[in-house]
Protein backbone atom coordinates (compact mmCIF):
# COMPACT_ATOMS: atom_id res chain seq x y z
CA UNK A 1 163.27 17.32 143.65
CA UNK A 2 161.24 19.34 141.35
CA UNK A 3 157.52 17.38 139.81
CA UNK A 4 158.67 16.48 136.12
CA UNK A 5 156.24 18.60 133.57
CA UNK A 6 154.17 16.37 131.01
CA UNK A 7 152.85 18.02 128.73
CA UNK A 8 149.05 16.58 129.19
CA UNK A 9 145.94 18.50 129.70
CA UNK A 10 146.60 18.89 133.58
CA UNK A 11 149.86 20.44 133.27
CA UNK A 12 148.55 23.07 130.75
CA UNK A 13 145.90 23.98 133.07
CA UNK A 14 147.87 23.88 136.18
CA UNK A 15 150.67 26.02 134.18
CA UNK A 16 147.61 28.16 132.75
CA UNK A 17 146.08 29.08 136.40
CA UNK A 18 149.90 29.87 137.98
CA UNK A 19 150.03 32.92 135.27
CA UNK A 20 147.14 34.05 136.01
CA UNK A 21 147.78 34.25 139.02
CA UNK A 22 150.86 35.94 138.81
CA UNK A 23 149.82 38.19 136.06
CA UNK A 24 147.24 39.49 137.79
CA UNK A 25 149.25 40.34 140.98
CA UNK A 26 151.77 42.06 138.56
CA UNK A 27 148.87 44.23 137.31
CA UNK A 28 147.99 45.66 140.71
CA UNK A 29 151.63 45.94 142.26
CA UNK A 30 152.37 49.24 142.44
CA UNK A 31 156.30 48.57 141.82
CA UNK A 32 155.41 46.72 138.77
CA UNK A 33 151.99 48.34 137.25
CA UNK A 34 153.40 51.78 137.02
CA UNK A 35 152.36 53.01 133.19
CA UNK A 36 155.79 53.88 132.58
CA UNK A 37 157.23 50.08 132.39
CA UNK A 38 156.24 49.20 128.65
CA UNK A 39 153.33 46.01 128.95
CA UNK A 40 155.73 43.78 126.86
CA UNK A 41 157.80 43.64 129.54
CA UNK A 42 155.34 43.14 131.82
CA UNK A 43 154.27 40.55 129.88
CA UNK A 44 157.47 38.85 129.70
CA UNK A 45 158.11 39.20 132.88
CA UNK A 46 154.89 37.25 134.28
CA UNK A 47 155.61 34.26 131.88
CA UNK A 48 159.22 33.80 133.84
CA UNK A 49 157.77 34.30 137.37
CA UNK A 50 154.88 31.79 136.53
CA UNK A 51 157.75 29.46 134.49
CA UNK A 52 159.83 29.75 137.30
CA UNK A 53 157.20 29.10 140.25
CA UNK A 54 155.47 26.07 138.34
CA UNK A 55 158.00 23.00 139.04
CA UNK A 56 157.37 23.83 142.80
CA UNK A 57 153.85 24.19 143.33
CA UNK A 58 151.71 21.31 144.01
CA UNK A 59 148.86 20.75 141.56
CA UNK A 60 147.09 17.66 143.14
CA UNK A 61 143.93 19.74 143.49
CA UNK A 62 143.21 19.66 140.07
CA UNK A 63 143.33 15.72 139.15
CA UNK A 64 140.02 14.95 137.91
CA UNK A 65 138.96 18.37 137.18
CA UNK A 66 136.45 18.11 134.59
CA UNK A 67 137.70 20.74 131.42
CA UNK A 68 134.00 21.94 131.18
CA UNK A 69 133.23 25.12 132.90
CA UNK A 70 134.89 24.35 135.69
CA UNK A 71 137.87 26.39 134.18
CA UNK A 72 136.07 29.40 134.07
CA UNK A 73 135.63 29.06 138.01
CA UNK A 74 139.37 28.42 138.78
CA UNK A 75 140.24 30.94 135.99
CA UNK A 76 138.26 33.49 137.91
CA UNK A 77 139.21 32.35 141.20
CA UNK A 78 143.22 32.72 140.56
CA UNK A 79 142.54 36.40 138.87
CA UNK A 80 140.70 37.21 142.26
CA UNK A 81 143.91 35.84 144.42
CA UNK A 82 146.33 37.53 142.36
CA UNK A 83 144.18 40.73 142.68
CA UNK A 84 143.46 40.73 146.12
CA UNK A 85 147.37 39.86 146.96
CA UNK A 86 148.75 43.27 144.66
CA UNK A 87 145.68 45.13 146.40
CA UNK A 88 147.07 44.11 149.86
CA UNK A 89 150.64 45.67 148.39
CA UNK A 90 148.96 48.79 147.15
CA UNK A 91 147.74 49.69 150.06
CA UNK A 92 150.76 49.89 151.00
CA UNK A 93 151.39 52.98 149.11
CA UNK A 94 148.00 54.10 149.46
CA UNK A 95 148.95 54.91 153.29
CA UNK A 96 151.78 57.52 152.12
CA UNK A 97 149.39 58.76 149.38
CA UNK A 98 146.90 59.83 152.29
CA UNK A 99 149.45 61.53 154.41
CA UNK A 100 150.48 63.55 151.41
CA UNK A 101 147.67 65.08 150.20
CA UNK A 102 147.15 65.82 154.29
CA UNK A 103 150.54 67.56 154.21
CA UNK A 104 149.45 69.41 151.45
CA UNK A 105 145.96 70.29 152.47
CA UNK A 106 147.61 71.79 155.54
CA UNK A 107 150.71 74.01 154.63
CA UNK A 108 148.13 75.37 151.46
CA UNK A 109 149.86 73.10 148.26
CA UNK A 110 146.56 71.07 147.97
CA UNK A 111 146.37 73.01 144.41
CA UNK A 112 149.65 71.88 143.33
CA UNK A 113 148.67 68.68 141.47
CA UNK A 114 150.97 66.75 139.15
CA UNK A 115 150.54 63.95 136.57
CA UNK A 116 150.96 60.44 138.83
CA UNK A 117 152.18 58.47 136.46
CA UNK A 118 151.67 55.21 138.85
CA UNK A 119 147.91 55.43 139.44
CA UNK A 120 147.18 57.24 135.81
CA UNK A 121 145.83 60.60 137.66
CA UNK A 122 146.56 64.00 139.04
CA UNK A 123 148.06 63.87 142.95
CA UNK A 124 149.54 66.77 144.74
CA UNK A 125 152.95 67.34 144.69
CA UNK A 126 153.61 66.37 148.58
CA UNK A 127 151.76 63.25 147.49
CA UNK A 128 154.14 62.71 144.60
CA UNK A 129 157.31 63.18 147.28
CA UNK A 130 156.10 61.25 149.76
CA UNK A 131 155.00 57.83 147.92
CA UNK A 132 159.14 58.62 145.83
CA UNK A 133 160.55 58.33 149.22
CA UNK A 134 158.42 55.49 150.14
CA UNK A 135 159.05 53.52 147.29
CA UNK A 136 163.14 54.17 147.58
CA UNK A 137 162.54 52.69 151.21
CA UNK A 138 160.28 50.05 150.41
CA UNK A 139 163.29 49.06 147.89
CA UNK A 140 165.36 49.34 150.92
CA UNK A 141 163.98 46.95 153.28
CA UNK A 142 163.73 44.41 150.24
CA UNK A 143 159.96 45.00 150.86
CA UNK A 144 159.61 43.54 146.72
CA UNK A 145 161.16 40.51 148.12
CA UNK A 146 158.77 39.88 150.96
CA UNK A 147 155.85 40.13 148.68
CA UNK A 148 157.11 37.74 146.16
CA UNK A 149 157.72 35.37 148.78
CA UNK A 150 154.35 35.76 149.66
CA UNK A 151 152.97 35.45 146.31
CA UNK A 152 155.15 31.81 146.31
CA UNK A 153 153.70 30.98 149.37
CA UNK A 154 150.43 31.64 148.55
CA UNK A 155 150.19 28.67 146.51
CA UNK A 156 150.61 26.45 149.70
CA UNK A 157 147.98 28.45 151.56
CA UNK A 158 145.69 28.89 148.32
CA UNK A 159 146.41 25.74 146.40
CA UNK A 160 145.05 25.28 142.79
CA UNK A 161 141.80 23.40 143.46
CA UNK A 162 138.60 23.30 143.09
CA UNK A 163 138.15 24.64 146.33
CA UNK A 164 135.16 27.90 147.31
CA UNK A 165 136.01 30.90 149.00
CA UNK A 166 135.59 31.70 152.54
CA UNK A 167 134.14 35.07 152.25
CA UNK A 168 134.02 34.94 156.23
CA UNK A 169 137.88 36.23 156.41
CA UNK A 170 137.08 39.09 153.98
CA UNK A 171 135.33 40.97 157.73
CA UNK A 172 139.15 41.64 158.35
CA UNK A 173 138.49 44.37 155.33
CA UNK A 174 136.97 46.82 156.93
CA UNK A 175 140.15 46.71 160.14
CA UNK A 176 142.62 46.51 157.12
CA UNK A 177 141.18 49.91 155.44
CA UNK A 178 141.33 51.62 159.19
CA UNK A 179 144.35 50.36 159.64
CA UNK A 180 145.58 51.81 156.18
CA UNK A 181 144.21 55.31 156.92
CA UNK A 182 145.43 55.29 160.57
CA UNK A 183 148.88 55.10 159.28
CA UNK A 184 148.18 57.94 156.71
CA UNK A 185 147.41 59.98 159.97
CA UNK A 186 150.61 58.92 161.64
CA UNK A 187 152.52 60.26 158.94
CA UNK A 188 151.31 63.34 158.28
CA UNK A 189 150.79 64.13 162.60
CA UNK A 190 154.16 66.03 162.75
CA UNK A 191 153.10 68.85 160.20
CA UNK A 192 149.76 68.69 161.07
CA UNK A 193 151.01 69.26 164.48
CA UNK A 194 153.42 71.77 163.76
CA UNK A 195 151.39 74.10 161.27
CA UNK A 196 148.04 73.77 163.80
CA UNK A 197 150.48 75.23 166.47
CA UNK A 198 151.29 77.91 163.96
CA UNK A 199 148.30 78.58 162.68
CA UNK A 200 147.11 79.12 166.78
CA UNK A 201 150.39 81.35 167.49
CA UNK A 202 149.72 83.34 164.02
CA UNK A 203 146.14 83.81 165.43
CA UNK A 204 147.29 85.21 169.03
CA UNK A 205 149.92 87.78 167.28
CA UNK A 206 146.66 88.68 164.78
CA UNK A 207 144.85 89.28 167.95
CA UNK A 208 148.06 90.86 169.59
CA UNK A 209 149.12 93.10 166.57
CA UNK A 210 145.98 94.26 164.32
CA UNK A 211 148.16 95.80 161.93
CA UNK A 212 149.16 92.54 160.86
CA UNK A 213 147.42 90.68 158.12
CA UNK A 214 147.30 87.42 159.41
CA UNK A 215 145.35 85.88 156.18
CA UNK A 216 148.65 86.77 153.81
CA UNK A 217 151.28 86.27 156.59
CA UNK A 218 150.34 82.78 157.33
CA UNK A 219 150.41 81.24 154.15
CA UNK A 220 154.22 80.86 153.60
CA UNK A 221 154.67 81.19 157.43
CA UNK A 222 152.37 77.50 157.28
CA UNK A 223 154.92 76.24 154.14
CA UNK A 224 158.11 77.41 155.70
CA UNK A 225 157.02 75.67 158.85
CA UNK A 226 155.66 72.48 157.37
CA UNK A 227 158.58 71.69 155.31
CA UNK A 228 160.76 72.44 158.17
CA UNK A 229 159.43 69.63 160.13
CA UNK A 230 158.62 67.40 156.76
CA UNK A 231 162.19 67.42 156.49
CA UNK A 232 163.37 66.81 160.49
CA UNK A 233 160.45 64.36 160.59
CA UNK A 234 162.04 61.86 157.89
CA UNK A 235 163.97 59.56 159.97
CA UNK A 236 161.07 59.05 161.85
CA UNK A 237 159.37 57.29 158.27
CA UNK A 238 162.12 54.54 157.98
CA UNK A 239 160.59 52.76 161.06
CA UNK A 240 157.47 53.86 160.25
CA UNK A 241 157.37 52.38 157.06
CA UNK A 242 159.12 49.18 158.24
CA UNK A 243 155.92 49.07 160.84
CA UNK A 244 153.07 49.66 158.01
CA UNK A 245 155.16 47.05 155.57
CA UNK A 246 154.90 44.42 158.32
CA UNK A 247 150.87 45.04 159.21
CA UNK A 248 150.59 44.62 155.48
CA UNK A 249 152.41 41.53 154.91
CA UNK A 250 150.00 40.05 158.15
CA UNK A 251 147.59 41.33 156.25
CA UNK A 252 148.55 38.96 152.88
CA UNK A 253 148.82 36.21 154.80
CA UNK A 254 145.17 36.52 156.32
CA UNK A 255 143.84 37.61 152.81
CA UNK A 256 145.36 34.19 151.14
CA UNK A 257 143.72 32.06 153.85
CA UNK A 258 140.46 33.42 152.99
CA UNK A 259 140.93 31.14 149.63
């Protein structure tokens, strides 16, 4: 059975902290934050996640919380869990974003930038493809689901209280980042792999052949090649991105203890 709601002082605080909670996890999700989804409906649809997720969570934490300035704490500490939990998701994205713009630094489209209408700048087109086909299979493997489940379920292992931070579980950071750009690597590897190899055969034939101008030759030789294997290699990023979706849900659950 679901807590009744009174409508006292503790329930309008308790209901007050769950959307901000939520609200600010909806402003750094990457499926949600994109610029093009209009902010009413943001809006709108942070008030029904929060109205929905209120009767279940547990607000014992907050009896005899004195409405003085400890609200601006609990305010503040609720943004910070919301933040840090939509961070955790970006990063997500953040890993296909790298790999991009190393697919496009090596086949020569690192000047072929586009508006990114998600993070509000320019990214290269490669970039652009490769954080589409990400999303489609994030979609896919109900990844949305498995991060609103955690945001649910963060409010068992971060209940509304009064209680501090552990800034101790925040060393995890700097493993998380690595782990993030290590994956970046792993998706790019097959065209950097592929276009190094052609770059070393187009400099033996240069060598070989003088008549040859290696310089003009290997620029669409490098894009014909890269694309080649971009496409051959995309099965491969199903499992791939299955793998870097599961490090970063470990990676929520760690980040919520820390509160």
């Amino acid at each position: 059975m679901f807590p009744s709601f009174a409508a006292n002082e503790n329930e309008i605080l308790a209901f007050a902290l769950v959307l901000i909670r939520v609200t600010s996890f909806l402003v750094s999700w990457p499926v949600f934050s994109v610029y093009s989804v209009p902010n009413q409906a943001k809006v709108l649809f942070a008030v029904l996640l929060a109205t929905l997720l209120f009767p279940a969570i547990g607000r014992e934490g907050l009896s005899g919380v004195d409405l003085g300035h400890e609200i601006v704490w609990l305010s503040v500490k609720e943004a910070a869990v919301g933040l840090a939990l939509g961070f955790v998701t970006r990063m997500f994205f953040f890993a296909f974003s790298i790999g991009g713009n190393l697919v496009s630094t090596y086949v020569g489209l690192g000047s072929a930038q586009v508006f990114n209408p998600s993070l509000g700048a320019q990214a290269t087109t490669m970039e652009q493809f490769y954080v589409a086909v990400a999303t489609l299979i994030f979609l896919a493997l109900d990844g949305h689901h498995i991060f609103l489940e955690g945001l649910a379920k963060s409010f068992e292992i971060a209940p509304l209280s009064m209680a501090g931070v552990n800034l101790g579980a925040f060393q995890a950071a700097t493993r998380f980042v690595t782990d993030v750009c290590v994956a970046g690597i792993q998706i790019s590897a097959p065209v950097m792999a592929a276009v190094f190899l052609m770059n070393v055969f187009m400099g033996i034939l240069g060598r070989t052949v003088p008549q040859i101008n290696v310089l003009v030759t290997s620029l669409p030789a490098n894009i014909l090649v890269g694309f080649g294997v971009m496409i051959l290699s995309l099965p491969v990023l199903v499992p791939e991105t299955e793998g870097i979706m599961r490090s970063m849900a470990e990676h929520l659950f760690v980040m919520m203890k820390s509160f």
